[in-house]
N, C-alpha and C. Protein backbone atom coordinates (compact mmCIF):
# COMPACT_ATOMS: atom_id res chain seq x y z
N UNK A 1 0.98 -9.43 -0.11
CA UNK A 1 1.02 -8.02 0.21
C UNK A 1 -0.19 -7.27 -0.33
N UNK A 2 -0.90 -7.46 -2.08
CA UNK A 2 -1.87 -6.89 -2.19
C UNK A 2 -3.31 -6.94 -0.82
N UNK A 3 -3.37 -8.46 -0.61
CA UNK A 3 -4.25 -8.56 0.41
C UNK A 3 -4.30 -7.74 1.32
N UNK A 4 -3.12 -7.34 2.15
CA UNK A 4 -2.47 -6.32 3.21
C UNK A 4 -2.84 -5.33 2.96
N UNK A 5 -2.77 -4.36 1.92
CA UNK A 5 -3.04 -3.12 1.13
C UNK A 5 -4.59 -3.45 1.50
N UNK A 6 -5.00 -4.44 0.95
CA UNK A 6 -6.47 -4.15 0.95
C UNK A 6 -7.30 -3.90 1.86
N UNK A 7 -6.71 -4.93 2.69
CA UNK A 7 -7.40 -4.94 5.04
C UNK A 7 -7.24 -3.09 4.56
N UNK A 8 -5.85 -3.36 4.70
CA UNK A 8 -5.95 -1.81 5.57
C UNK A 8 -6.51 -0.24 5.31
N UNK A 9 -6.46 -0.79 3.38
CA UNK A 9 -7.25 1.01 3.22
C UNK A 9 -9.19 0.66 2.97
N UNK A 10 -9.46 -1.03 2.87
CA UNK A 10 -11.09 -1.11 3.53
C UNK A 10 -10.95 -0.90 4.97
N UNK A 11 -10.39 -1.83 5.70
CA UNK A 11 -10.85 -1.80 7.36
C UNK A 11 -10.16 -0.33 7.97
N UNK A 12 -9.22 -0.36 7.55
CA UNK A 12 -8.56 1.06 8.84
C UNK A 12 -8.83 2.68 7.80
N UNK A 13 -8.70 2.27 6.75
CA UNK A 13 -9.30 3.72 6.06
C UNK A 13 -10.34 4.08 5.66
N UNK A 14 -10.87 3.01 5.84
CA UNK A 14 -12.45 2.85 5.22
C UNK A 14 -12.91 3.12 4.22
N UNK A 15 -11.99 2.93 2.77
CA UNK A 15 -12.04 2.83 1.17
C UNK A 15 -12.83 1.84 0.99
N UNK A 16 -13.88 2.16 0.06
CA UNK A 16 -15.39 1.41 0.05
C UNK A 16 -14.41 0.12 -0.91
N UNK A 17 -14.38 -1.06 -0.54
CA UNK A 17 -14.22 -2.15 -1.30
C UNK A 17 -13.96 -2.35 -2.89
N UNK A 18 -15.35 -1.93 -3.23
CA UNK A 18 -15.79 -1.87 -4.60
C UNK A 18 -15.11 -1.03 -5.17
N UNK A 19 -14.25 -0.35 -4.66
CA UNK A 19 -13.34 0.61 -5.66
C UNK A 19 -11.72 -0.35 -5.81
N UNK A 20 -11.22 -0.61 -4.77
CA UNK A 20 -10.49 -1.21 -4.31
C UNK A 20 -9.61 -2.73 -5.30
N UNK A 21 -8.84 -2.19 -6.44
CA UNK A 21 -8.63 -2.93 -7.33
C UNK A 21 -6.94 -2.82 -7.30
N UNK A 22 -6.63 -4.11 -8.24
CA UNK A 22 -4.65 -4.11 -8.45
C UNK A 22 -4.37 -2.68 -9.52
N UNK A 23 -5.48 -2.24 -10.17
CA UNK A 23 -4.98 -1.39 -11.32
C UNK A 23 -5.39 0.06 -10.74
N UNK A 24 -6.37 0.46 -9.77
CA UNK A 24 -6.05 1.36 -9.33
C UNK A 24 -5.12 2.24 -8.75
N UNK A 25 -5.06 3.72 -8.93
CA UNK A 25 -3.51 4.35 -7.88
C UNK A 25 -4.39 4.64 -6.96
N UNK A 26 -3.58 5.10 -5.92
CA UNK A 26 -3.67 5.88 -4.42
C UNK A 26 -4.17 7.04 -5.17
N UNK A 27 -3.76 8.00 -5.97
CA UNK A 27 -4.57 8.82 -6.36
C UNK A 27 -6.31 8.72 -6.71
N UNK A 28 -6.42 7.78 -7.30
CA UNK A 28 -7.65 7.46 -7.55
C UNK A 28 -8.30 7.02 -6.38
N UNK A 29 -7.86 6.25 -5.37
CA UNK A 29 -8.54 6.15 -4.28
C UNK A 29 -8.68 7.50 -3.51
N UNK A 30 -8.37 8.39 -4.01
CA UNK A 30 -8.58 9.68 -3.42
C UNK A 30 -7.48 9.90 -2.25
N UNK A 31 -6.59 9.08 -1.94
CA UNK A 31 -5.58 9.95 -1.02
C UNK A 31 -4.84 10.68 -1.48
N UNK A 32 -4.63 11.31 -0.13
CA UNK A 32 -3.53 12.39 -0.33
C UNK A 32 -2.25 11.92 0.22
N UNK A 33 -1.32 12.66 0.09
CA UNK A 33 -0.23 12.55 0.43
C UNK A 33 0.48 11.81 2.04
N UNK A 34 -0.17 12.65 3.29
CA UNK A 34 -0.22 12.40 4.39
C UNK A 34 -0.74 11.12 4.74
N UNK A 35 -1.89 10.41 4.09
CA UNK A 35 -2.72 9.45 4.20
C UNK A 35 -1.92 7.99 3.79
N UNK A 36 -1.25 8.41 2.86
CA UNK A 36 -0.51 7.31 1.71
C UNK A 36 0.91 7.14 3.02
N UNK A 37 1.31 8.50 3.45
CA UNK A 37 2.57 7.98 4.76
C UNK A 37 2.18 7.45 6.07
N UNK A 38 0.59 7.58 6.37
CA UNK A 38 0.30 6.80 7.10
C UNK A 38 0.00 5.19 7.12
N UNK A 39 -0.17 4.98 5.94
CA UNK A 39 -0.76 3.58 5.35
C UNK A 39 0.60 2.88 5.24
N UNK A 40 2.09 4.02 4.77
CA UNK A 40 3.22 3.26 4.69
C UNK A 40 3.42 2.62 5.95
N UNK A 41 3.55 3.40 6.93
CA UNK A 41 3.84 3.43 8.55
C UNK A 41 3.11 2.04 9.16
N UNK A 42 1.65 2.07 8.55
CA UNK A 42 1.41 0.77 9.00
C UNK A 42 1.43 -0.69 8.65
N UNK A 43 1.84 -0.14 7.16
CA UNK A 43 2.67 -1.61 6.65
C UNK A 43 3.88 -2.08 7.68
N UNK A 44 4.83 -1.01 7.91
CA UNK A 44 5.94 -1.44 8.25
C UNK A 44 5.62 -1.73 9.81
N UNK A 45 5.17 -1.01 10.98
CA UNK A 45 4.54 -1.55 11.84
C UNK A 45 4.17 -3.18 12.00
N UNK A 46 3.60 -3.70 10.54
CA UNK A 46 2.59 -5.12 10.66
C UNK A 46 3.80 -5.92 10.10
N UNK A 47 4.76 -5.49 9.25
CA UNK A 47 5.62 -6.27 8.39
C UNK A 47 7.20 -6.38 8.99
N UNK A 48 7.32 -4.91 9.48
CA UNK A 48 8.65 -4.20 9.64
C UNK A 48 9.68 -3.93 8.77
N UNK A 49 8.85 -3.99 7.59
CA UNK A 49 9.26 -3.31 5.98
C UNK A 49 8.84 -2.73 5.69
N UNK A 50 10.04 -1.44 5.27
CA UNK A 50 9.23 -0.44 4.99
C UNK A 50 9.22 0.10 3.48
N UNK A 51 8.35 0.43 3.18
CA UNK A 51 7.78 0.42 1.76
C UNK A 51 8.77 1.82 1.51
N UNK A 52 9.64 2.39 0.86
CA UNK A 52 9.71 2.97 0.21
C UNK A 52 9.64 3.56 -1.39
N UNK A 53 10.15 4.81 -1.68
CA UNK A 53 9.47 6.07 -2.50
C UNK A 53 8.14 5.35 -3.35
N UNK A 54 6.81 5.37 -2.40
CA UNK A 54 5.72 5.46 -2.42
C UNK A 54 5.03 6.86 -3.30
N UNK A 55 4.02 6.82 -3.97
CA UNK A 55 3.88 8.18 -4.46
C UNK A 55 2.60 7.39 -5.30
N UNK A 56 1.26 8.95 -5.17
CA UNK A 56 0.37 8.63 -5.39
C UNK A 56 -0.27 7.74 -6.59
N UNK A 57 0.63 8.03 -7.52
CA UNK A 57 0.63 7.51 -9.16
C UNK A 57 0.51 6.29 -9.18
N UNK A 58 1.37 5.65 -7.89
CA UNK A 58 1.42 3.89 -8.03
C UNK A 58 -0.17 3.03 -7.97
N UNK A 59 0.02 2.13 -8.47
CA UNK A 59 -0.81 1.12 -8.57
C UNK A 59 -0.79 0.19 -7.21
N UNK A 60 -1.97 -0.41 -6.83
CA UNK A 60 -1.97 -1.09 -5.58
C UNK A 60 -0.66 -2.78 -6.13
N UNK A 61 -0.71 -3.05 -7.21
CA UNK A 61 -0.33 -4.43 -8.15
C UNK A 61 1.21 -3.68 -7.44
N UNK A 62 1.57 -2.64 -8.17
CA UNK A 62 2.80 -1.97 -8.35
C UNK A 62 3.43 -1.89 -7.08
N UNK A 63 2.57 -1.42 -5.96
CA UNK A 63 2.91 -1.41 -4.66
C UNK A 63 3.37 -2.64 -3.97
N UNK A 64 2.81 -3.74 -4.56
CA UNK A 64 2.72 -5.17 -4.04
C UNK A 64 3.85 -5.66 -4.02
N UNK A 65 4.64 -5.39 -5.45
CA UNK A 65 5.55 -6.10 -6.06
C UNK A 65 6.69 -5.41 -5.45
N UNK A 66 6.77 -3.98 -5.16
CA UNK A 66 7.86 -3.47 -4.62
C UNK A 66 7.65 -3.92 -3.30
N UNK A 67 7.20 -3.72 -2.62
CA UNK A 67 6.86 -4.50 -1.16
C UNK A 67 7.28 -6.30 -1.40
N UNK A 68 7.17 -6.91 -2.83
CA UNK A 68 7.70 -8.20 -2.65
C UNK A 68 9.69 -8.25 -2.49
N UNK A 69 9.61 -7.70 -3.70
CA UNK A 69 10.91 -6.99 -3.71
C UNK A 69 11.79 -6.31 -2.69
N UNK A 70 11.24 -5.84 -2.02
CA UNK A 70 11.95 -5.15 -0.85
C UNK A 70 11.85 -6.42 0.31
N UNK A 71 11.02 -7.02 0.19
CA UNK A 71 10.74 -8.35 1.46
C UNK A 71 11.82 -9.28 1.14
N UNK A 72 12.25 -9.68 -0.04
CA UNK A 72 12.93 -10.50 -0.90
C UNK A 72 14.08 -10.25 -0.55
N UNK A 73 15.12 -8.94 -0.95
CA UNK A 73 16.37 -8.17 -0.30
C UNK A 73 16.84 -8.06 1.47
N UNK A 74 15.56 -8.07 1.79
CA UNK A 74 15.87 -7.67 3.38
C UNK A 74 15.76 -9.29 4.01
N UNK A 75 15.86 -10.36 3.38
CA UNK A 75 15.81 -11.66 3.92
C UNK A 75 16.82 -12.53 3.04
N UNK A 76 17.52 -12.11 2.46
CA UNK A 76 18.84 -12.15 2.06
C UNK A 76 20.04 -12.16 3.17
């Protein structure tokens, strides 16, 4: 899932790489709010899981793991 995160806010958001780390937040990558529900939307689109209560503070690592977690439950 980190990998996933990564395609999509280098290739479809165009977040310069080099910033682009597990310990960074969405805040620090500079999104906003709207941006972060679009990025959810296209997880779940590519996955058909949907990431929920997302919020800028999180860590891309942090994001991963709930996205493992939620993948984990819904294949139960």
């Amino acid at each position: 899932m980190y990998d996933r995160l990564v395609r999509l806010l280098t290739e479809v958001l165009s977040i310069d790489p080099a910033l682009v780390t597990p310990q960074r937040t969405f805040r620090e990558l500079e999104l906003d709010s709207i941006t972060l529900v679009e990025l959810a939307v296209m997880v779940t689109e590519e996955t058909g899981i949907s990431l929920q209560e997302l919020n800028l503070d999180l860590t891309l690592a942090q994001t991963a793991e709930r996205f493992a977690a939620q993948q984990s439950q819904s294949s139960v």
